[in-house]
Protein backbone atom coordinates (compact mmCIF):
# COMPACT_ATOMS: atom_id res chain seq x y z
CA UNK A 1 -1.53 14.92 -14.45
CA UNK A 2 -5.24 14.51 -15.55
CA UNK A 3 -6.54 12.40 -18.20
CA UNK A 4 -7.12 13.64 -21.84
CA UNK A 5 -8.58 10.93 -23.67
CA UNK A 6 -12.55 11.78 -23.43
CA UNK A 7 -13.94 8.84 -25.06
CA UNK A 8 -17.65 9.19 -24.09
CA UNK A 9 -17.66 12.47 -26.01
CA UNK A 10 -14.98 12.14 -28.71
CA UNK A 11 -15.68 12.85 -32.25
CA UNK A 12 -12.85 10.64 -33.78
CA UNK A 13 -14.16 7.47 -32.00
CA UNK A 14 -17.92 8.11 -33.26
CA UNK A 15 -16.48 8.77 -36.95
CA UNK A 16 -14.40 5.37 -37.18
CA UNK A 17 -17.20 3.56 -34.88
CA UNK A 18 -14.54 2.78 -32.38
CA UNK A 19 -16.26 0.76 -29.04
CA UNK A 20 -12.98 0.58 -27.11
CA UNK A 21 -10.26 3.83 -26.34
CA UNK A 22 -7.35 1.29 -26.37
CA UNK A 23 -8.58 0.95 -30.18
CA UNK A 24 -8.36 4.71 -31.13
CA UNK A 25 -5.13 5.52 -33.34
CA UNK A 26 -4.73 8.48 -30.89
CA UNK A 27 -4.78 6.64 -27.68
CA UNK A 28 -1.87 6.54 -25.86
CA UNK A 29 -1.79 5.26 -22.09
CA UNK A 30 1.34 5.35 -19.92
CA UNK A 31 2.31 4.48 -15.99
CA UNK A 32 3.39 8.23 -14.18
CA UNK A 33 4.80 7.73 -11.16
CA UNK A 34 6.04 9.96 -8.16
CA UNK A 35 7.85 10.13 -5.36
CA UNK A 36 6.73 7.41 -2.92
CA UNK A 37 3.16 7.33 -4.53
CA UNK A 38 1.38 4.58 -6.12
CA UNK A 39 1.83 4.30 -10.11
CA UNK A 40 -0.97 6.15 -12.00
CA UNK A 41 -2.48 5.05 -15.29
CA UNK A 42 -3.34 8.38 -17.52
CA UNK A 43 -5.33 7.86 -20.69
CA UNK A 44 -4.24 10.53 -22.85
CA UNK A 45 -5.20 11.43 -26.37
CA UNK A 46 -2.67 12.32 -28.74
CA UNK A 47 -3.36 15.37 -30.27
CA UNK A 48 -5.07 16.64 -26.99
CA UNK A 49 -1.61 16.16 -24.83
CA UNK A 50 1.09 17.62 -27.59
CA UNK A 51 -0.96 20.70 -27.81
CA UNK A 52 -0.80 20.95 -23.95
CA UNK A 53 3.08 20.40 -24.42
CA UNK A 54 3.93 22.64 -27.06
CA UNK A 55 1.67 25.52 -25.01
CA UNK A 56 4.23 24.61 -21.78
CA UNK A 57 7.36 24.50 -24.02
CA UNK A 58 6.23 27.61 -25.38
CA UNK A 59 5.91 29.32 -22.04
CA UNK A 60 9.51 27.98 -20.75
CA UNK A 61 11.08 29.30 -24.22
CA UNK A 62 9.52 33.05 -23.25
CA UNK A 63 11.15 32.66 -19.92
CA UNK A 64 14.61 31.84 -21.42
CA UNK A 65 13.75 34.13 -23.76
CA UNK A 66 13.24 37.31 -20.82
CA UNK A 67 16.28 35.39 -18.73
CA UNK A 68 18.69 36.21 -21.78
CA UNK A 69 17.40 39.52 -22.24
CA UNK A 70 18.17 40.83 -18.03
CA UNK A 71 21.24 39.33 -18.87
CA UNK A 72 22.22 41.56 -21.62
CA UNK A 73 20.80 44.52 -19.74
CA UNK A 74 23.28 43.78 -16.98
CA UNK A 75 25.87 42.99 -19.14
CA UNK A 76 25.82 45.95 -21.63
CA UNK A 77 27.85 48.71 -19.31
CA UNK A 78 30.49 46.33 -19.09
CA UNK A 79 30.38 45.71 -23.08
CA UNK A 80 31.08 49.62 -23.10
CA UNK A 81 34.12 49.67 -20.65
CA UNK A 82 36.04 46.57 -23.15
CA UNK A 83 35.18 48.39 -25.91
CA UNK A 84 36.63 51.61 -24.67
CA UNK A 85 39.75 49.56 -23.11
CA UNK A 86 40.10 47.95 -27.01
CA UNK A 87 39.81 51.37 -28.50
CA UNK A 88 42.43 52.93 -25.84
CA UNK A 89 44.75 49.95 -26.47
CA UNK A 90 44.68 49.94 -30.24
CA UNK A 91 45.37 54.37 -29.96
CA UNK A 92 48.41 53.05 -27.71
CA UNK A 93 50.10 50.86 -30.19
């Protein structure tokens, strides 16, 4: 995980005259850690980082999305054969 927050060059911070990033409304800083690593700090602005997660939500939905889909192409010979059995059943009775 990189950074987001680019204070030197955001616009926000130059509009409301803001000197500090821990003063910006948008700032948001958390502790990421991994697997037997050090704790990192990541700076992260806002609006910046919930685009980035929306775009990689988006991209998991599409591959539920195509998952579900395979899933119905395997399954749809087998929808047949019930149907038929249902049919053949009811003709029975």
């Amino acid at each position: 995980m990189t950074d987001t927050c680019k204070f030197s060059s955001c616009v926000i911070a130059k509009r409301l005259k803001i000197k500090v990033a821990e003063e910006c409304p948008n700032h948001v800083a958390t502790w990421w850690t991994q697997k037997d690593q050090k704790p990192v700090l990541i700076s992260d602005c806002a609006t910046q980082r919930i685009v980035f997660m929306v775009q990689d939500l988006h991209n998991r939905l599409i591959g539920v999305q195509q998952s579900q889909e395979q899933q119905r192409n395997v399954l749809k010979p087998l929808s047949e054969l019930a149907t038929m059995a249902r049919d053949e059943q009811k003709a029975l009775t």
